[in-house]
PDB file of N, CA and C in Angstrom:
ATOM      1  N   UNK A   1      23.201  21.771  24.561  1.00  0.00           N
ATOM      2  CA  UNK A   1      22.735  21.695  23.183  1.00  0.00           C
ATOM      3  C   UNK A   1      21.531  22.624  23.030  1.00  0.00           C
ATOM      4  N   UNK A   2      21.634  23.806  22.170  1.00  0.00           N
ATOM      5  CA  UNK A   2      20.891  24.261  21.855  1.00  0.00           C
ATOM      6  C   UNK A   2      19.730  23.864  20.443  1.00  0.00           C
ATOM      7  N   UNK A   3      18.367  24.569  20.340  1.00  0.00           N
ATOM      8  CA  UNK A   3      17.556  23.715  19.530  1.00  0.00           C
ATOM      9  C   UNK A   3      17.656  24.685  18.113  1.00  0.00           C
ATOM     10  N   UNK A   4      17.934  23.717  17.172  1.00  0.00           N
ATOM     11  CA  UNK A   4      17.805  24.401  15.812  1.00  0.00           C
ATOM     12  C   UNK A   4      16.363  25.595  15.698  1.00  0.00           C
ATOM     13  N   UNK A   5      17.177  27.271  15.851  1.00  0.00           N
ATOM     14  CA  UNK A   5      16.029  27.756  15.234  1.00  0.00           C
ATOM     15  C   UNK A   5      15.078  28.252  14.208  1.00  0.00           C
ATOM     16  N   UNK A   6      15.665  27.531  13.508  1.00  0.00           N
ATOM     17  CA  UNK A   6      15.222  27.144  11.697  1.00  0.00           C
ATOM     18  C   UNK A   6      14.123  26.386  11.891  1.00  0.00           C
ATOM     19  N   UNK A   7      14.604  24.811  12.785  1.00  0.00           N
ATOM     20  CA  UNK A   7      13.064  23.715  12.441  1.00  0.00           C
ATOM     21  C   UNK A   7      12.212  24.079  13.568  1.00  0.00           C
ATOM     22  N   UNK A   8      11.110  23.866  13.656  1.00  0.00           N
ATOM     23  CA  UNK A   8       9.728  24.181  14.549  1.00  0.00           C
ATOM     24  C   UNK A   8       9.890  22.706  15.536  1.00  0.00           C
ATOM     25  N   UNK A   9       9.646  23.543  16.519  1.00  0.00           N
ATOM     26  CA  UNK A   9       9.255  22.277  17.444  1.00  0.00           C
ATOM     27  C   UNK A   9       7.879  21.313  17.460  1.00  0.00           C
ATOM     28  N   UNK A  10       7.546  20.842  18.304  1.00  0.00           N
ATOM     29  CA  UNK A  10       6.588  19.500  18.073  1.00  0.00           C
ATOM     30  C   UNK A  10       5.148  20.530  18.188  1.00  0.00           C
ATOM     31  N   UNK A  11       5.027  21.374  19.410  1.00  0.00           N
ATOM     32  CA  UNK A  11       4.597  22.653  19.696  1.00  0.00           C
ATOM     33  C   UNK A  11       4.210  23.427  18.717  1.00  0.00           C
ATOM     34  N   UNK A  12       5.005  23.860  17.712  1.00  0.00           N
ATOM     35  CA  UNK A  12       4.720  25.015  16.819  1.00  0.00           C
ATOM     36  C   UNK A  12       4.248  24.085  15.404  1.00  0.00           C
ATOM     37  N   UNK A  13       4.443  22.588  15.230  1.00  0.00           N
ATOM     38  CA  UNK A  13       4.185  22.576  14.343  1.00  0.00           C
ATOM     39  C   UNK A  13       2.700  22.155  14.612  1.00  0.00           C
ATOM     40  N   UNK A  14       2.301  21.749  15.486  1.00  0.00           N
ATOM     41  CA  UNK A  14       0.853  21.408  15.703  1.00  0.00           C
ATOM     42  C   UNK A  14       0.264  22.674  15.770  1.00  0.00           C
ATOM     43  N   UNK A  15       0.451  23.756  15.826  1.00  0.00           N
ATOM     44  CA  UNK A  15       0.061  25.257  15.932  1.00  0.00           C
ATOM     45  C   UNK A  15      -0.250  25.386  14.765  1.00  0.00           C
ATOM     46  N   UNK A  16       0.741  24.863  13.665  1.00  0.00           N
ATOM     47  CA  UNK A  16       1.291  25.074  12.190  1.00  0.00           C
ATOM     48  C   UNK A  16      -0.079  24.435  11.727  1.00  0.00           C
ATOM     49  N   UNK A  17      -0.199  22.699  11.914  1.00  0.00           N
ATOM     50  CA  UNK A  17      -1.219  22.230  11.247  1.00  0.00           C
ATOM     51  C   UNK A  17      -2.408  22.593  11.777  1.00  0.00           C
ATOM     52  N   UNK A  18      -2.708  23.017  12.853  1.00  0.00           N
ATOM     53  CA  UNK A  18      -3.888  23.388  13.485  1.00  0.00           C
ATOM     54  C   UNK A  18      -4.574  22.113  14.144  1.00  0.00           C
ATOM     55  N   UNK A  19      -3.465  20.863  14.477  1.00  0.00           N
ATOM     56  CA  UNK A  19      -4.059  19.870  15.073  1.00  0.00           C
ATOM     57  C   UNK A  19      -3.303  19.626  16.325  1.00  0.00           C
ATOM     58  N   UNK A  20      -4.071  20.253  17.558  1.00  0.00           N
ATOM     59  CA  UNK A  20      -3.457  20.472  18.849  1.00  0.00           C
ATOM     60  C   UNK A  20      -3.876  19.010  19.486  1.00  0.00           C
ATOM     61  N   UNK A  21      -4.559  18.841  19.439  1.00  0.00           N
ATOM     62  CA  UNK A  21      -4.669  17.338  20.275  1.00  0.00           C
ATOM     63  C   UNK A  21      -4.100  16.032  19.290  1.00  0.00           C
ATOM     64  N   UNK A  22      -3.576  15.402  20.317  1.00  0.00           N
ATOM     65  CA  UNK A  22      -2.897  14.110  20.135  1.00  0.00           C
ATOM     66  C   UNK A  22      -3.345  13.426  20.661  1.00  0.00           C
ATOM     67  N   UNK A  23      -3.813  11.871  20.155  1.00  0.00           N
ATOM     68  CA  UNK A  23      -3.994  10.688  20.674  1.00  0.00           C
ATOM     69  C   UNK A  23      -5.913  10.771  21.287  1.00  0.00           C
ATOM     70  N   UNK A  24      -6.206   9.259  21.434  1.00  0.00           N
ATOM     71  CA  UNK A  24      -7.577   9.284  21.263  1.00  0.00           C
ATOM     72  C   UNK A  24      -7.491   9.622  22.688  1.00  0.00           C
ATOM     73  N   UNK A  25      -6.895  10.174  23.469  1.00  0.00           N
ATOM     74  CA  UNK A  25      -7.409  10.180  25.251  1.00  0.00           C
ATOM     75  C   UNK A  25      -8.031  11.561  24.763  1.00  0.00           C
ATOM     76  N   UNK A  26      -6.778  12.408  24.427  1.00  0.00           N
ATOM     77  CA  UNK A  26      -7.592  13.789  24.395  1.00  0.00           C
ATOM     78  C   UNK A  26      -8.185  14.141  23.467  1.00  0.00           C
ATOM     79  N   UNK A  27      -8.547  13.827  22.544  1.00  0.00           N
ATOM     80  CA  UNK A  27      -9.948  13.566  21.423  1.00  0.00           C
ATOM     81  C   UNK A  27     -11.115  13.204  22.194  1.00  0.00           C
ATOM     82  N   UNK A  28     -10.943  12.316  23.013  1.00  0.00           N
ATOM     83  CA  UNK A  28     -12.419  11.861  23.698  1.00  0.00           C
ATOM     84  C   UNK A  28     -12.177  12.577  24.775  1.00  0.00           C
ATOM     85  N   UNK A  29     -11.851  12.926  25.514  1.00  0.00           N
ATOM     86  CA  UNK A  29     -11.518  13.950  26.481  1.00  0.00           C
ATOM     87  C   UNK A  29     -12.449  15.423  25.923  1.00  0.00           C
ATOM     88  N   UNK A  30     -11.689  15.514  24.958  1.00  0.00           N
ATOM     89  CA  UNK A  30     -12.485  17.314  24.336  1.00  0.00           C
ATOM     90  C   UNK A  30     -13.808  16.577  24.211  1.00  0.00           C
ATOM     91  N   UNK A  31     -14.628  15.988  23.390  1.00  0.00           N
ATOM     92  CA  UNK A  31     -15.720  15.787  23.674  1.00  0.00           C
ATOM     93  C   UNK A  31     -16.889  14.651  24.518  1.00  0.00           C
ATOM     94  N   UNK A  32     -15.939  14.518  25.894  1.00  0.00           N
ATOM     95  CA  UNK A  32     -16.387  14.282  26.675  1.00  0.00           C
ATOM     96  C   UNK A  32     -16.820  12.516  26.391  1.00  0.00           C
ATOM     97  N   UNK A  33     -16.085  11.948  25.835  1.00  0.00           N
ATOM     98  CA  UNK A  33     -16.631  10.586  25.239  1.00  0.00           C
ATOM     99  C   UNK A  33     -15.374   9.428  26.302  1.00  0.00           C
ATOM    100  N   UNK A  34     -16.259   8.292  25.686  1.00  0.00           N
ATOM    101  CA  UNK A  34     -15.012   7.382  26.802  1.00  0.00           C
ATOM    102  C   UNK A  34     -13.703   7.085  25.204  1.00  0.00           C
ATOM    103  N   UNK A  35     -12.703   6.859  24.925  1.00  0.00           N
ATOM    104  CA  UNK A  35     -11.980   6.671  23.877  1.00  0.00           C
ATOM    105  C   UNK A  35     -12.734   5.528  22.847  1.00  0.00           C
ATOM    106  N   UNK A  36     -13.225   4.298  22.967  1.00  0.00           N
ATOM    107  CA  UNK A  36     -13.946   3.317  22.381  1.00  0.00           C
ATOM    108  C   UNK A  36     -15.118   4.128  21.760  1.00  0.00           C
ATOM    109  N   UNK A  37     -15.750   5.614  22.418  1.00  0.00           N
ATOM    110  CA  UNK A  37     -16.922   5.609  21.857  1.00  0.00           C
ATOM    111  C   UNK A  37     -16.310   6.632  20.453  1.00  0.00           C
ATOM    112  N   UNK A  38     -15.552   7.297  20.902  1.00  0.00           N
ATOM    113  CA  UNK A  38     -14.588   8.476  20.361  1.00  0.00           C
ATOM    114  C   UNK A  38     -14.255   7.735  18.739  1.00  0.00           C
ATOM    115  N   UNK A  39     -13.676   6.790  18.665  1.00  0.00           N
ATOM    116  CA  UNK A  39     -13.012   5.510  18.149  1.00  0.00           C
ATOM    117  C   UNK A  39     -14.151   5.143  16.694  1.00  0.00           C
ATOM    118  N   UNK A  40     -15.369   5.251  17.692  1.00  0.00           N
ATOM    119  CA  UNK A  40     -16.516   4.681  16.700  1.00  0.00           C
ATOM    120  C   UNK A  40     -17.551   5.429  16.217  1.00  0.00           C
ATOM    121  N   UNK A  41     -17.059   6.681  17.063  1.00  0.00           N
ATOM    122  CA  UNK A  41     -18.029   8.075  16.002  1.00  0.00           C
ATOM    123  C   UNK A  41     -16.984   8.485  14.898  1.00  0.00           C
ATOM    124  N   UNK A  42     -15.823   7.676  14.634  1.00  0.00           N
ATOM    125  CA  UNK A  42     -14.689   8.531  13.832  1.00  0.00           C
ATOM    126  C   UNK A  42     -15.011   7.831  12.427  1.00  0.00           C
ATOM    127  N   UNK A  43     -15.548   6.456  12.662  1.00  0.00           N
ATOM    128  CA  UNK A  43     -15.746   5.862  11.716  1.00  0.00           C
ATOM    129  C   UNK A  43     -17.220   5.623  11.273  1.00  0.00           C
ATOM    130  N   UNK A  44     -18.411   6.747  11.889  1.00  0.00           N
ATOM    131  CA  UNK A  44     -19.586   6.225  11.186  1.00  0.00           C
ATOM    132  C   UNK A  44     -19.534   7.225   9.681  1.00  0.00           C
ATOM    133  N   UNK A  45     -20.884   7.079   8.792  1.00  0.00           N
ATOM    134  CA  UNK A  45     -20.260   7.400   7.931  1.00  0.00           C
ATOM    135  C   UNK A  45     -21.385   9.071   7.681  1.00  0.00           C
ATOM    136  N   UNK A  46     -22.495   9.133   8.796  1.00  0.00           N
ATOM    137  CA  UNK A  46     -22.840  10.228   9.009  1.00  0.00           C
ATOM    138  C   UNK A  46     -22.164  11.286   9.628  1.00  0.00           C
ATOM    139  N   UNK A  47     -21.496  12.564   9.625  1.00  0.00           N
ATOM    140  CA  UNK A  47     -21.430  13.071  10.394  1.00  0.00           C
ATOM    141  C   UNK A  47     -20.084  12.222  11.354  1.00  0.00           C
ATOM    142  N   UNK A  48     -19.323  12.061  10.643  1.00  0.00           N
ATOM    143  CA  UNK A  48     -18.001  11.509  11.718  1.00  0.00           C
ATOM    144  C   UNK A  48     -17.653  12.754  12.466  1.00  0.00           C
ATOM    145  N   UNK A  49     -16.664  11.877  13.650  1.00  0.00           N
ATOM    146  CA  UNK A  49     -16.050  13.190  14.308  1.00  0.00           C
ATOM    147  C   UNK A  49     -14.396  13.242  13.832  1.00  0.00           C
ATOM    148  N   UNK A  50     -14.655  14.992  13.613  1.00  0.00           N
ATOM    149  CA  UNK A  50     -13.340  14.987  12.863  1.00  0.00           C
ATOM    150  C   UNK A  50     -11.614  15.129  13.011  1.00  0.00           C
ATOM    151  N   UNK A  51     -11.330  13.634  12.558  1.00  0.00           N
ATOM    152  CA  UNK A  51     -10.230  13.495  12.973  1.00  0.00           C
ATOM    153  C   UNK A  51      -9.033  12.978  11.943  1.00  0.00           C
ATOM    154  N   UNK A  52      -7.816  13.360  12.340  1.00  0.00           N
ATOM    155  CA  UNK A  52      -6.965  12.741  10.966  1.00  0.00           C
ATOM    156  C   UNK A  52      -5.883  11.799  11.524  1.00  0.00           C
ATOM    157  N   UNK A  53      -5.174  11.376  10.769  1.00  0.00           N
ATOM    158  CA  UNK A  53      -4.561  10.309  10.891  1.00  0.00           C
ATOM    159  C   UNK A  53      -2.699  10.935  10.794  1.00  0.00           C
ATOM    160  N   UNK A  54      -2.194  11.524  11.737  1.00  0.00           N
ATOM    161  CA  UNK A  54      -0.900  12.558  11.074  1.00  0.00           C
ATOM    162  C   UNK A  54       0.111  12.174  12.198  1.00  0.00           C
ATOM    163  N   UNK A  55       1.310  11.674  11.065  1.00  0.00           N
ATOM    164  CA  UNK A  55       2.389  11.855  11.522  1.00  0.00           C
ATOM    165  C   UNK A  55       2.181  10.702  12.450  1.00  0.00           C
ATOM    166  N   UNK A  56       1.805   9.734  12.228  1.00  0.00           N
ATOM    167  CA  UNK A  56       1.977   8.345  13.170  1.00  0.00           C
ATOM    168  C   UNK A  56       0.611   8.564  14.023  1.00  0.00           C
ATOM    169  N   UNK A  57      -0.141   9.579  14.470  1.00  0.00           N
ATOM    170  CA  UNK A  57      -0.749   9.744  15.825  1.00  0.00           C
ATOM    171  C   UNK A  57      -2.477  10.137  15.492  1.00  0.00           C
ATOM    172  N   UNK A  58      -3.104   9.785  15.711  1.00  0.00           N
ATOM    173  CA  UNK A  58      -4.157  10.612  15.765  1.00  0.00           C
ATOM    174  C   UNK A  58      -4.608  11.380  16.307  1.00  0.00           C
ATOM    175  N   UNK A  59      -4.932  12.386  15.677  1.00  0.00           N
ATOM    176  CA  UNK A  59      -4.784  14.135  15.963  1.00  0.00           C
ATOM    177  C   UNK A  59      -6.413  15.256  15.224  1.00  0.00           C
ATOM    178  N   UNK A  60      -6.372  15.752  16.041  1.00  0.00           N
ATOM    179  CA  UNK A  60      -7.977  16.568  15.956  1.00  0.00           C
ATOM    180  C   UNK A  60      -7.386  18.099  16.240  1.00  0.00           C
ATOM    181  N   UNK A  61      -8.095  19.177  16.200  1.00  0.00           N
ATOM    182  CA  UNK A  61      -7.734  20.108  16.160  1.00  0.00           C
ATOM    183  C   UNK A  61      -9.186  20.598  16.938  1.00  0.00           C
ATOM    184  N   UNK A  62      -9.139  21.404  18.229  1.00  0.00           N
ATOM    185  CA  UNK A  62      -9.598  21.637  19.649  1.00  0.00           C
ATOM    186  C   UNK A  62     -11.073  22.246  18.920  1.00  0.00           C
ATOM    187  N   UNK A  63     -10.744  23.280  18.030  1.00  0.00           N
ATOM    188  CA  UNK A  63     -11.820  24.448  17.427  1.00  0.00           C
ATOM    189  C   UNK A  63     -12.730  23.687  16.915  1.00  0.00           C
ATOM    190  N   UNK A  64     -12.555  22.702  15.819  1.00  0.00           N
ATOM    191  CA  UNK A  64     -12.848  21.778  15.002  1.00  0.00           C
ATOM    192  C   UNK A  64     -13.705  20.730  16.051  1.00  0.00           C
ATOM    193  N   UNK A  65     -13.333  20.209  16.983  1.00  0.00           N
ATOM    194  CA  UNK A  65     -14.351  19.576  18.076  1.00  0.00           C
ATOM    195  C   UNK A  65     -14.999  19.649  18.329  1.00  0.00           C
ATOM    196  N   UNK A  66     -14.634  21.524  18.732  1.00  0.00           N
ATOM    197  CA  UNK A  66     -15.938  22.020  19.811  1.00  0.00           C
ATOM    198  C   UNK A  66     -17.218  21.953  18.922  1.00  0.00           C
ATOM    199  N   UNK A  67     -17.012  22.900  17.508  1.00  0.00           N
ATOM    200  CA  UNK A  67     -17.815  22.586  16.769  1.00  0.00           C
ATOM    201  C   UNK A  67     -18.618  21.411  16.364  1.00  0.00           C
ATOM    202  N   UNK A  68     -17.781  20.672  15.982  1.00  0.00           N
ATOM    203  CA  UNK A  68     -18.523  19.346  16.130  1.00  0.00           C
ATOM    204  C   UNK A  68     -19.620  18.927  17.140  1.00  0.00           C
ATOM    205  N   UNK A  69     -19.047  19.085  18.376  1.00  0.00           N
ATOM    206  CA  UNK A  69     -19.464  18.562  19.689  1.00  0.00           C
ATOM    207  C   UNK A  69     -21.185  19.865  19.958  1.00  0.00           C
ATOM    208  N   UNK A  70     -20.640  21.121  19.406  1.00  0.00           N
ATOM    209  CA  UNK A  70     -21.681  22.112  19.659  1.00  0.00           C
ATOM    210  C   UNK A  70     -22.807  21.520  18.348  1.00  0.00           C
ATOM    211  N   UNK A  71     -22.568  21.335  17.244  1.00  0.00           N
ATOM    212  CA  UNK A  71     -23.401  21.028  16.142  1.00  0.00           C
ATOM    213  C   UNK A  71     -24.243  19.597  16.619  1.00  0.00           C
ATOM    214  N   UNK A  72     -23.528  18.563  16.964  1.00  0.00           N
ATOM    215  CA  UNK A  72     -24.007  17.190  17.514  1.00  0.00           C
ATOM    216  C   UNK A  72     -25.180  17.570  18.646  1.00  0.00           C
ATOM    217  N   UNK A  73     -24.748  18.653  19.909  1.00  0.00           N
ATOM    218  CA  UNK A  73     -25.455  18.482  21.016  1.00  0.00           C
ATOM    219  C   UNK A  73     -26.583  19.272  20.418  1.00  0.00           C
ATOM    220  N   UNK A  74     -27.120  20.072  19.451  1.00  0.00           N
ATOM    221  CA  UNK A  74     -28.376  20.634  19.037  1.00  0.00           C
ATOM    222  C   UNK A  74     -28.858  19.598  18.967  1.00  0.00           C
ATOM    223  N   UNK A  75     -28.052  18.409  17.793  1.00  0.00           N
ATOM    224  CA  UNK A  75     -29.407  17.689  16.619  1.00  0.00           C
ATOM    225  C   UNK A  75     -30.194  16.585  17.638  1.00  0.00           C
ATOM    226  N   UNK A  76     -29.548  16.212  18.976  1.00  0.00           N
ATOM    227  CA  UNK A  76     -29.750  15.383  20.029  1.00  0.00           C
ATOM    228  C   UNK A  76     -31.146  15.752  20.636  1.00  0.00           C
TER     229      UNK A  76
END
């Protein structure tokens, strides 16, 4: 069985939305957090870390982190 090359794979469409990470491991992973802490910077209401809610999964986009994570470690 070959793969329809009309629809995008799981791969290209996260390329597509620009949200490469999946799931809170590798969200807290990119910025170095344990998942619980990851979890509860998503929901303060300063300065959350930015994350969306897509396609069943929660999903962040790598660029978008770092930034985050580079902007956060100044104001510290």
């Amino acid at each position: 069985m070959t793969a329809d090359p009309q629809k995008p794979t799981t791969r290209q469409k996260r390329i597509i939305t620009g949200l490469d990470l999946v799931g809170w491991d590798a969200i807290a992973s990119a910025v170095d957090v344990s998942v619980s802490t990851a979890q509860r910077m998503s929901q303060r209401e300063r300065d959350p870390i930015p994350v969306k809610f897509f396609a069943g999964r929660m999903r962040a986009s790598s660029e978008a982190l770092r930034e985050w994570a580079a902007k956060n470690t100044r104001a510290a």
